[in-house]
Protein backbone atom coordinates (compact mmCIF):
# COMPACT_ATOMS: atom_id res chain seq x y z
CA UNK A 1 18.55 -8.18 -39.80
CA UNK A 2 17.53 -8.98 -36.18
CA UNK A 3 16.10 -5.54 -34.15
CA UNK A 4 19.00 -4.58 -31.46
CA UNK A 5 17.80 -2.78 -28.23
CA UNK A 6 19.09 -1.33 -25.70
CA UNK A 7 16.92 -3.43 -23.26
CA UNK A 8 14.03 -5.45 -23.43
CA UNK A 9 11.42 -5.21 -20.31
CA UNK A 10 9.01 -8.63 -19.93
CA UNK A 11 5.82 -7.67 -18.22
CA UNK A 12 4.03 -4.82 -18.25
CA UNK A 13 2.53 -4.38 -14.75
CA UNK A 14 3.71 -1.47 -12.24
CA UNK A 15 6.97 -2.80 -12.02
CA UNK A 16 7.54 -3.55 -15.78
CA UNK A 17 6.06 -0.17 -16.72
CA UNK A 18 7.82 2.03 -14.28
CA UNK A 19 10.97 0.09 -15.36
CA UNK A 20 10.85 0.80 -19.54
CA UNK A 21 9.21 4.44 -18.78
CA UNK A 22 12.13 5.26 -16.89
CA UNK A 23 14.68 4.10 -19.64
CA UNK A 24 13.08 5.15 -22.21
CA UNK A 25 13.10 9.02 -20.50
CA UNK A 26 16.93 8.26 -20.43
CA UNK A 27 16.92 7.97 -24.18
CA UNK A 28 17.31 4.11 -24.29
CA UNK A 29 16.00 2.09 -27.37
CA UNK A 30 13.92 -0.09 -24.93
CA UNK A 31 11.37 -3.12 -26.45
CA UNK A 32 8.53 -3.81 -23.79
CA UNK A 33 6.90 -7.55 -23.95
CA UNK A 34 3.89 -7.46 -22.17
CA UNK A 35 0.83 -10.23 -22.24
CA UNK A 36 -2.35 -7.45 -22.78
CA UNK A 37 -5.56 -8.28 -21.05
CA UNK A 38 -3.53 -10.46 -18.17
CA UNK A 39 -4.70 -8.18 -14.68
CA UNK A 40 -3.15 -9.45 -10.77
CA UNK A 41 -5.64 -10.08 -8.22
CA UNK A 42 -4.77 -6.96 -6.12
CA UNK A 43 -6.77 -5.21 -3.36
CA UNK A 44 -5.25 -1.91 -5.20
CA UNK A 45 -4.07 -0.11 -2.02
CA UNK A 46 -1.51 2.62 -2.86
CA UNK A 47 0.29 5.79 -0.26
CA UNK A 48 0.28 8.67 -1.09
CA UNK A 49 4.17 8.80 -1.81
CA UNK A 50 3.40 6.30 -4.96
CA UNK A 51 1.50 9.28 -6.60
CA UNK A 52 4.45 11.97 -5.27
CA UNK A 53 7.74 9.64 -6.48
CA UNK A 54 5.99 7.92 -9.58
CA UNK A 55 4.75 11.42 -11.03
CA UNK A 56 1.04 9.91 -10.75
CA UNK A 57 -1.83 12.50 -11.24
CA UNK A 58 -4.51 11.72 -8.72
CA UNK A 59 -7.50 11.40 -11.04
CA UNK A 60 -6.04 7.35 -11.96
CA UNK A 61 -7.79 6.71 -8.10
CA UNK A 62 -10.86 5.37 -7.97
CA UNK A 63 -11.37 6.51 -4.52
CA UNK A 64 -9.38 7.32 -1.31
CA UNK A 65 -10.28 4.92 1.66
CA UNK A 66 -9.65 6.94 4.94
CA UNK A 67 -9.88 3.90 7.11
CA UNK A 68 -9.47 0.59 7.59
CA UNK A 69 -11.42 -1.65 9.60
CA UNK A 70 -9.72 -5.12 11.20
CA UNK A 71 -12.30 -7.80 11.85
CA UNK A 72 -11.08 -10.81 14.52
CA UNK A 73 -12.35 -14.46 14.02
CA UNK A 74 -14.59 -14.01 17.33
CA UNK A 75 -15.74 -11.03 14.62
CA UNK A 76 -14.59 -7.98 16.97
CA UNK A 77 -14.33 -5.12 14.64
CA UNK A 78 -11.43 -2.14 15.07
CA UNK A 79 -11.71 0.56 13.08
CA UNK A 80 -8.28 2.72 12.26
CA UNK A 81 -9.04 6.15 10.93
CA UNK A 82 -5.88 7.06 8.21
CA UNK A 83 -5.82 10.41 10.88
CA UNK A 84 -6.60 13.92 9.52
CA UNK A 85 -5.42 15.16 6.46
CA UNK A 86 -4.17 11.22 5.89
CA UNK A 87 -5.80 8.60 3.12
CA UNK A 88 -5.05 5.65 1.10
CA UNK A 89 -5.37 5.45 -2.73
CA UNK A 90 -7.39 3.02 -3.81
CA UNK A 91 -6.70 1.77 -7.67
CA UNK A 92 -8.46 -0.30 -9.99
CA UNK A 93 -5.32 -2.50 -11.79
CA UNK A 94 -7.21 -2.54 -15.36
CA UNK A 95 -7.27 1.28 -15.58
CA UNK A 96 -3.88 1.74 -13.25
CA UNK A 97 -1.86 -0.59 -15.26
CA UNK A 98 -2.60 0.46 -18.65
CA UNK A 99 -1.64 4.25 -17.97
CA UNK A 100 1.80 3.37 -16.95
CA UNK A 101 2.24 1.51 -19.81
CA UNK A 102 0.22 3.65 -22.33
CA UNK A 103 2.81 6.38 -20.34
CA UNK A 104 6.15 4.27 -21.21
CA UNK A 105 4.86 4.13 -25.13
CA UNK A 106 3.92 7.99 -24.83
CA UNK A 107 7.94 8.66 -24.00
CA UNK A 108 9.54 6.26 -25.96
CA UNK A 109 9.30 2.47 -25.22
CA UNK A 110 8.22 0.18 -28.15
CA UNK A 111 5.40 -1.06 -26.44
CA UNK A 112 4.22 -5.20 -27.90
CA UNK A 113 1.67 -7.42 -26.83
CA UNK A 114 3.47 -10.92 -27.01
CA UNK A 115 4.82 -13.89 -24.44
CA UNK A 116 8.47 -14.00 -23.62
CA UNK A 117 9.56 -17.37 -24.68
CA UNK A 118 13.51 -17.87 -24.32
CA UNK A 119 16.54 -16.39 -23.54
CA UNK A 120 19.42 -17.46 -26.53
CA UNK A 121 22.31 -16.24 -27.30
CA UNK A 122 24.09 -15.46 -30.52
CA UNK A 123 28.49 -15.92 -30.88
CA UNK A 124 29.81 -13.27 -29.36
CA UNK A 125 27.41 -14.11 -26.11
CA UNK A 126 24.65 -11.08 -26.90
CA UNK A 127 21.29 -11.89 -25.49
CA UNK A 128 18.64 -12.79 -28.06
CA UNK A 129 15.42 -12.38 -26.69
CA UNK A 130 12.26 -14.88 -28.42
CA UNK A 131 9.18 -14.25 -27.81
CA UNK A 132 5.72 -15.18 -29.33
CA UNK A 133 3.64 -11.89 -30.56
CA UNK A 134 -0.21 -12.61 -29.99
CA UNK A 135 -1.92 -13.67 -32.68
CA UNK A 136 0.86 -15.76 -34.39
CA UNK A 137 -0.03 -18.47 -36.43
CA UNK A 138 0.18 -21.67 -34.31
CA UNK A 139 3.51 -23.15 -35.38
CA UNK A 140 5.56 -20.06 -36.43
CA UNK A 141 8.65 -19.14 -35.58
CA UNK A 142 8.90 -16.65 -32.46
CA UNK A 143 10.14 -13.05 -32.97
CA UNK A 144 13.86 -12.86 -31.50
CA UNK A 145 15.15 -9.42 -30.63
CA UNK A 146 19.39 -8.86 -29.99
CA UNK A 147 19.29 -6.48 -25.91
CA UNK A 148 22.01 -5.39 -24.18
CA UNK A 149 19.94 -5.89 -21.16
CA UNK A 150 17.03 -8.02 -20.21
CA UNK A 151 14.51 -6.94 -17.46
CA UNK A 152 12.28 -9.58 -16.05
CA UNK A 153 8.95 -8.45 -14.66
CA UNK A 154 6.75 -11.34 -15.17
CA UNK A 155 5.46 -12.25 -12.03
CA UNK A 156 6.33 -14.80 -9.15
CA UNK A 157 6.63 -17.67 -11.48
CA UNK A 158 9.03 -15.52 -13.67
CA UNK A 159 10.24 -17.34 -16.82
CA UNK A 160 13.33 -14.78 -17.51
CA UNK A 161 13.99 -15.63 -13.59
CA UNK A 162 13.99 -19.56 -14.83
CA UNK A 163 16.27 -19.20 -17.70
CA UNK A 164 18.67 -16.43 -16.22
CA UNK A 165 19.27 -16.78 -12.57
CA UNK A 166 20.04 -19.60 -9.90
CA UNK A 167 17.15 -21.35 -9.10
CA UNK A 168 14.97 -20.45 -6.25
CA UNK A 169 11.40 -21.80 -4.93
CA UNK A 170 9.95 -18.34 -3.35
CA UNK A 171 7.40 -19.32 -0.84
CA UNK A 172 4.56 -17.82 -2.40
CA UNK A 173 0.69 -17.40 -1.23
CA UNK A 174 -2.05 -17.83 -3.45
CA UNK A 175 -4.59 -14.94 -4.29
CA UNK A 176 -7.59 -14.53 -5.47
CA UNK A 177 -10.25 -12.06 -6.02
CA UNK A 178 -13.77 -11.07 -7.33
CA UNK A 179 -14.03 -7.55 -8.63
CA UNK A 180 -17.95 -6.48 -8.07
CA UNK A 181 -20.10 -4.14 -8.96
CA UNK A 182 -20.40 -1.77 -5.35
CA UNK A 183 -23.29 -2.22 -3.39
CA UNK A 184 -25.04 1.13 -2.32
CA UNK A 185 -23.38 3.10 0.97
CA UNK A 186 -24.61 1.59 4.20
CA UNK A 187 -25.72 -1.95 2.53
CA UNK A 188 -24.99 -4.22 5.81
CA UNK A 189 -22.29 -1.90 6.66
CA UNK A 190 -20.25 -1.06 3.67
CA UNK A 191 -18.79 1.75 3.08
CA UNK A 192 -17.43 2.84 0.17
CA UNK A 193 -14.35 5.31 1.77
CA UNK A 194 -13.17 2.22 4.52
CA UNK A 195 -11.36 -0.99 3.62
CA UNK A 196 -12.24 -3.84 5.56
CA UNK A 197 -9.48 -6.64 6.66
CA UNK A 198 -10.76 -10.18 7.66
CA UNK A 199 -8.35 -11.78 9.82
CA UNK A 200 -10.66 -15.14 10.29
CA UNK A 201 -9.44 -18.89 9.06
CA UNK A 202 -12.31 -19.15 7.85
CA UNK A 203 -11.95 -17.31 5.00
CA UNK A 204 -7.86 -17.55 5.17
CA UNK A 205 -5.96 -20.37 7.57
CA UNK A 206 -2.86 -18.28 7.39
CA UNK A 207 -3.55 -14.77 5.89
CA UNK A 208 -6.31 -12.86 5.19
CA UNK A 209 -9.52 -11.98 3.74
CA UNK A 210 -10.49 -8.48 1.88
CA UNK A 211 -13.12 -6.00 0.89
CA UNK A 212 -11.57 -3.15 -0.81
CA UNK A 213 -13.92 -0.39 -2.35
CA UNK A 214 -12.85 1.10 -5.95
CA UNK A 215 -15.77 3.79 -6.32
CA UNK A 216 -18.22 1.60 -8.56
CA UNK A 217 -16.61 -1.42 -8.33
CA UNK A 218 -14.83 -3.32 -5.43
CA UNK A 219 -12.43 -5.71 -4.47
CA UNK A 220 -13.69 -9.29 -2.55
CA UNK A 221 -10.15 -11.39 -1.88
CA UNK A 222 -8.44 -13.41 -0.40
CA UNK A 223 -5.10 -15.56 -0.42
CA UNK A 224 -3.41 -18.79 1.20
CA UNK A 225 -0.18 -20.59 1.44
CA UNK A 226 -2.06 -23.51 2.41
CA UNK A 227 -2.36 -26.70 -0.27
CA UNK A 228 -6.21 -27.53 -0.81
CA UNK A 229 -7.60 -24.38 0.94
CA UNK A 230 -10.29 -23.40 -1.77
CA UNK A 231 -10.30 -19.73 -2.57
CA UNK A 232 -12.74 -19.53 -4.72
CA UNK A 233 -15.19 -20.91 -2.47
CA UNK A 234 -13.74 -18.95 0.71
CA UNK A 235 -14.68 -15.98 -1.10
CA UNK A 236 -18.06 -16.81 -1.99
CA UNK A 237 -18.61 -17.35 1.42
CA UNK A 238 -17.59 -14.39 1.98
CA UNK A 239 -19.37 -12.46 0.16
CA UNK A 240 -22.60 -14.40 0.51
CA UNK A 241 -22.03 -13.44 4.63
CA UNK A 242 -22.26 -9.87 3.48
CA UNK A 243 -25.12 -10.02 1.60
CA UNK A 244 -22.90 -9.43 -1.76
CA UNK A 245 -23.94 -12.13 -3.88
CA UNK A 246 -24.25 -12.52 -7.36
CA UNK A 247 -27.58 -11.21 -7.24
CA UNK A 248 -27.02 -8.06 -5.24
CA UNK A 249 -23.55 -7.39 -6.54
CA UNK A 250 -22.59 -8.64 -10.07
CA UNK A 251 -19.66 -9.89 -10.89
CA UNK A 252 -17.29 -8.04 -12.85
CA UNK A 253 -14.05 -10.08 -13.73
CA UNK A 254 -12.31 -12.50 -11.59
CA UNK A 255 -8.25 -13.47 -11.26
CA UNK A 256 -5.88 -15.22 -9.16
CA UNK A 257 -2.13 -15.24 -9.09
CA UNK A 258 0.57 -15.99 -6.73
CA UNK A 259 2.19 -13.19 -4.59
CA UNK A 260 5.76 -13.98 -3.43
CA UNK A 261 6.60 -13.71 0.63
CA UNK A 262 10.23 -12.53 0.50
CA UNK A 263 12.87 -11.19 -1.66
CA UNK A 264 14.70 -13.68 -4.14
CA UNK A 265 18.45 -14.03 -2.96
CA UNK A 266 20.24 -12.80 -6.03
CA UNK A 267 17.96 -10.45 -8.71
CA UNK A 268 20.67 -10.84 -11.37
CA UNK A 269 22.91 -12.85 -13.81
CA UNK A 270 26.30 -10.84 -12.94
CA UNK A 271 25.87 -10.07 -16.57
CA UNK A 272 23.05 -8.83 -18.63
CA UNK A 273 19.65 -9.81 -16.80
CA UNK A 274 18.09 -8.32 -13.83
CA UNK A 275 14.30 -9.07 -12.40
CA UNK A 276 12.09 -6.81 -10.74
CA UNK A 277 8.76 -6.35 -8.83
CA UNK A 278 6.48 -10.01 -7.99
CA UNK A 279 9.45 -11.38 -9.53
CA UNK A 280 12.07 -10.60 -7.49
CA UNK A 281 9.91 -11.33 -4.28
CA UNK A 282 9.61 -7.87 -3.88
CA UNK A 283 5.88 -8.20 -1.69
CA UNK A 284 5.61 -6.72 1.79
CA UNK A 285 4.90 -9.82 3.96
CA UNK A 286 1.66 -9.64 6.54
CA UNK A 287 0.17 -7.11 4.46
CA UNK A 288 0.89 -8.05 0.98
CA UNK A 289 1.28 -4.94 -0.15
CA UNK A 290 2.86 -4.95 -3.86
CA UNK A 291 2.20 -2.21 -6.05
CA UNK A 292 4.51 0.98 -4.18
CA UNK A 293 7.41 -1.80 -4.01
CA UNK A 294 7.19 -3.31 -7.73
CA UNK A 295 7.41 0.45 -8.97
CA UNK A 296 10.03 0.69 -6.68
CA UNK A 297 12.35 -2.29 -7.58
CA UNK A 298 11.10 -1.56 -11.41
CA UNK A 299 13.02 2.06 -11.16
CA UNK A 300 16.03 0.48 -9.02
CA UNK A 301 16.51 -2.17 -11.88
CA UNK A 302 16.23 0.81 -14.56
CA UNK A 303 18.79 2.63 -12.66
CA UNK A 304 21.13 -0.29 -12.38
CA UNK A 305 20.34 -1.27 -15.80
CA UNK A 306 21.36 2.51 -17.17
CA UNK A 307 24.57 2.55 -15.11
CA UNK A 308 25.75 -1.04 -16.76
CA UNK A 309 25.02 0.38 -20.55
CA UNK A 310 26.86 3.02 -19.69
CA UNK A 311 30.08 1.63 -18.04
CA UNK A 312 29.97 -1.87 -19.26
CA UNK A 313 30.12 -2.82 -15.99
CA UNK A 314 28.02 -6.02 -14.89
CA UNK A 315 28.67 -4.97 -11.08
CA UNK A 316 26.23 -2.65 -11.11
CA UNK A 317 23.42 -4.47 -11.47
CA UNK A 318 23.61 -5.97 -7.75
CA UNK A 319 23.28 -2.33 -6.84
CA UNK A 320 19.56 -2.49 -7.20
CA UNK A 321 18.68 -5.31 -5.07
CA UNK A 322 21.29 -3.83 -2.26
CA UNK A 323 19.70 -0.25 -3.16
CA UNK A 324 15.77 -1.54 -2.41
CA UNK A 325 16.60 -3.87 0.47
CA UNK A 326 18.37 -0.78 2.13
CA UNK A 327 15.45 1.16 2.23
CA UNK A 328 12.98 -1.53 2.71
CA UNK A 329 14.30 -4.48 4.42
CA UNK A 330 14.19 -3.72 7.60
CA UNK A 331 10.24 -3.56 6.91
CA UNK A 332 10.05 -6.45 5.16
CA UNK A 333 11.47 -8.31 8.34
CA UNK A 334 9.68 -7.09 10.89
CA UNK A 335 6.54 -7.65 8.87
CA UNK A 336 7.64 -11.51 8.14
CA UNK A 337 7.90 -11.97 11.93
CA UNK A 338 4.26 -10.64 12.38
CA UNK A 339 3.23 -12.82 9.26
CA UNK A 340 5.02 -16.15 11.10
CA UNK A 341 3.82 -14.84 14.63
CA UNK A 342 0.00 -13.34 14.62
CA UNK A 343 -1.61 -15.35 11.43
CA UNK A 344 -0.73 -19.02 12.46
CA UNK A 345 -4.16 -19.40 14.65
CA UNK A 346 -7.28 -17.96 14.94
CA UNK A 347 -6.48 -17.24 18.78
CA UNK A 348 -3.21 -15.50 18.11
CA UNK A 349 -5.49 -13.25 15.15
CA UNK A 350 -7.52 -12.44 17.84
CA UNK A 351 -4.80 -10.89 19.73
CA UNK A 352 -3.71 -9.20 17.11
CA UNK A 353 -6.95 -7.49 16.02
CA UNK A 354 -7.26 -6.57 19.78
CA UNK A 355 -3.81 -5.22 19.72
CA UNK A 356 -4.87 -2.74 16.71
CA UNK A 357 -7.28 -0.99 19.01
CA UNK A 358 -3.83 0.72 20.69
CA UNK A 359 -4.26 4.08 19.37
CA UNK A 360 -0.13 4.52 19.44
CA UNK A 361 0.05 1.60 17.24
CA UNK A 362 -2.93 3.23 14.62
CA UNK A 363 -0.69 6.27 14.44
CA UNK A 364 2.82 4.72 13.99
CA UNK A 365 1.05 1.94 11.81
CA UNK A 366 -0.02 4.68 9.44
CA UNK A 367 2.92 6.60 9.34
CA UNK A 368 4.95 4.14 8.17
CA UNK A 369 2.82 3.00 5.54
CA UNK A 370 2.19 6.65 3.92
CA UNK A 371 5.78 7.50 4.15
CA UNK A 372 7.02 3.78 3.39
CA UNK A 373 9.51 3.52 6.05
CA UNK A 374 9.60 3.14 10.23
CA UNK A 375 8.02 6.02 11.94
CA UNK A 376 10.76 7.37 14.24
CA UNK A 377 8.30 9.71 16.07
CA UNK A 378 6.99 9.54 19.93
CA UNK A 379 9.68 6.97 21.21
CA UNK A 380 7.83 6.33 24.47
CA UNK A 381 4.85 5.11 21.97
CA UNK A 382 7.44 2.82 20.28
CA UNK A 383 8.64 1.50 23.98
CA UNK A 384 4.99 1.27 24.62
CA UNK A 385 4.09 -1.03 21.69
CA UNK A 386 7.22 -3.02 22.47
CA UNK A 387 6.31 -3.80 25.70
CA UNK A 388 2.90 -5.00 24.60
CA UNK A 389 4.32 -6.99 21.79
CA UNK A 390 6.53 -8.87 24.56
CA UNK A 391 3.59 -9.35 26.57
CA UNK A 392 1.27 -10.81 24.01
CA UNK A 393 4.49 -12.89 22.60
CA UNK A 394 5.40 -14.73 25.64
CA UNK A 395 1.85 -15.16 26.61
CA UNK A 396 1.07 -16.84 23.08
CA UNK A 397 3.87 -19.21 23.70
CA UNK A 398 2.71 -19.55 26.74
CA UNK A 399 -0.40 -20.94 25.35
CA UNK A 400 1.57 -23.51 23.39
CA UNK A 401 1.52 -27.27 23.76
CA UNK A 402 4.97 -27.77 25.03
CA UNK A 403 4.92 -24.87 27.88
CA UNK A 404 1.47 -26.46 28.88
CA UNK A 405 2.53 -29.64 29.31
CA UNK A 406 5.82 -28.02 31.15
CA UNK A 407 3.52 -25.76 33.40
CA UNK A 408 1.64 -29.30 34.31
CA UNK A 409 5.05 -30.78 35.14
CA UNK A 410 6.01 -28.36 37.38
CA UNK A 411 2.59 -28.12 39.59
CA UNK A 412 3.34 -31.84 40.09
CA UNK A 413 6.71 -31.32 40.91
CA UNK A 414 5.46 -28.73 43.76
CA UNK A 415 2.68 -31.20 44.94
């Protein structure tokens, strides 16, 4: 007799785990396939509202960072305090991880280290769920399970995404980190309570660099869209610049994944399978911030999910994606325009790094990333920042090819 579940959840990360905890606490029989020992490159930034909406205790942070410093290719360096009372959690993904889905097991969730392998289904159309348990004897047969409901939280290169939905290349950008052993406070500047951002091409031709601190260990990163660009050797460069090399800071473990740049267009089948987290694109652009929104998307696919087995009705699985973009997109847009806008040259970073020293822009900045949503505050602030976006806008296209050579025909014209 084949095992029937309510749902099946592949991947185990934030998005995976927050998904299968949150079924199983609505008494679902829920089966969660997740590849043990696999960790994301992440820098591990997470608000405070993670810890407040996910039921978090605050002892799974490695630290709190209660700045963040910006660092311009001509190396200009703005600091932006978080503001009093204000930090951001800083979590190590090994430890992080595990907990939500040691938490998941702990209320329910039949928790198996395996590889998803196919989606089948049997005669009356029920999914059958194969997947290879680790360990198996090359050769053997996979494990198939009978779901009601398949959740897909297996990354950007999802495979339930590959055999379920419509498919869609998500422009994607390579990451890559080095998790180190901390070097002492004040060694060449670090310190272990800021997290510094390196907007230099350098080190990233169209995103950007990291140092992250996670108490004893921290995070040395960075990621590219760009074909070729060598991330390995950006960030030893990187590190060897700050005096963090191999001999001065071991490393720990390293890992590199891709992190999606926008939403996928449809999250599910119209019938049984919905994705979640890095696999539904769900990845702020500019900052590539993950974690807050896979947990997010994770819990709007659970809810979705509970409403189908409970009406039968496939419909309500488009709720989620409809759901998360409502609260989110906006974001995610204006964040993609900064992305396309500020990170395509080293000049135009430059501007941008000097535009973070606005102290209007610090605050709203960090509003809207503790609370996850615009600030609405101080309106003249917001007409303030506008009008220095349009200025630095026009004047970067300004500095384009095509105006230049326009601006040359015209002085000829008027000589």
């Amino acid at each position: 007799m084949m095992e029937q579940f309510d749902a099946v959840v592949v991947g185990g990360g934030p998005s995976g785990a927050t998904a299968a905890n949150d079924l199983a606490l609505a008494g679902k029989k829920v089966l969660l396939i997740d590849r043990m020992g696999r960790i994301k490159p992440c820098g591990g930034a997470v608000p405070p509202r993670l810890l407040k909406d996910f039921d978090v205790p605050m002892d799974l942070l490695c630290t709190t960072a209660a700045s963040a410093r910006m660092i311009s290719p001509a190396d200009r360096q703005v600091d932006m305090p978080v503001g009093e009372g204000g930090w951001v959690g800083m979590v190590d993904r090994d430890v992080f991880d595990e907990w939500l889905r040691a938490r998941a097991a702990k209320n329910g969730a039949d928790r198996r280290d395996g590889t998803f392998e196919a989606l089948e289904r049997d005669a009356d159309g029920t999914a059958i769920v194969a997947y290879r348990p680790k360990g198996a004897p090359r050769g053997s047969d996979p494990v198939k399970v009978r779901t009601k409901m398949l959740i897909g939280c297996d990354g950007c290169n999802s495979a339930v995404a590959r055999a379920a939905l419509p498919d869609e290349k998500l422009p994607f950008v390579a990451a890559y980190h080095e998790v180190i052993d901390s070097p002492p406070e004040g060694f060449n500047g670090f310190e272990g309570n800021r997290c510094d951002v390196f907007y230099q091409g350098k080190h990233s031709p169209d995103f950007y660099a990291w140092v992250f601190p996670h108490g004893s260990k921290t995070s040395v990163g960075t990621g590219s869209a760009v074909q070729g660009f060598e991330l390995r050797k950006a960030v030893g460069k990187l590190r060897e610049e700050l005096g963090m090399t191999e001999d001065a800071c071991k490393t720990v473990r390293v890992e590199g994944a891709p992190i999606p740049l926008r939403p996928r267009k449809k999250w599910d089948n119209g019938k049984d399978v919905i994705v979640a987290g890095d696999a539904a694109g769900t990845v702020a652009p500019a900052s590539g911030e993950g974690i807050f929104y896979a947990m997010t998307a994770g819990r709007e696919a659970a809810t979705s999910a509970a409403e189908f087995l409970r009406t039968g009705d496939a419909r309500a699985l488009a709720g989620a994606r409809k759901r998360f973009l409502k609260a989110h997109g906006q974001v995610f847009l204006i964040l993609g325009i900064m992305q396309w806008f500020w990170y395509r040259s080293d000049k135009m970073r430059e501007r941008f790094v000097k535009l973070c020293m606005d102290k209007d822009i610090q605050q709203l900045t960090w509003e809207a990333y503790m609370n996850k949503e615009l600030a609405r505050k101080k309106p003249l602030a917001h007409v303030k920042i506008f009008l220095k976006d349009s200025v630095q806008l026009v004047t970067g296209f300004m500095s384009g090819g095509a105006v230049r050579e326009g601006d040359k025909a015209g002085k000829r014209a008027q000589a």
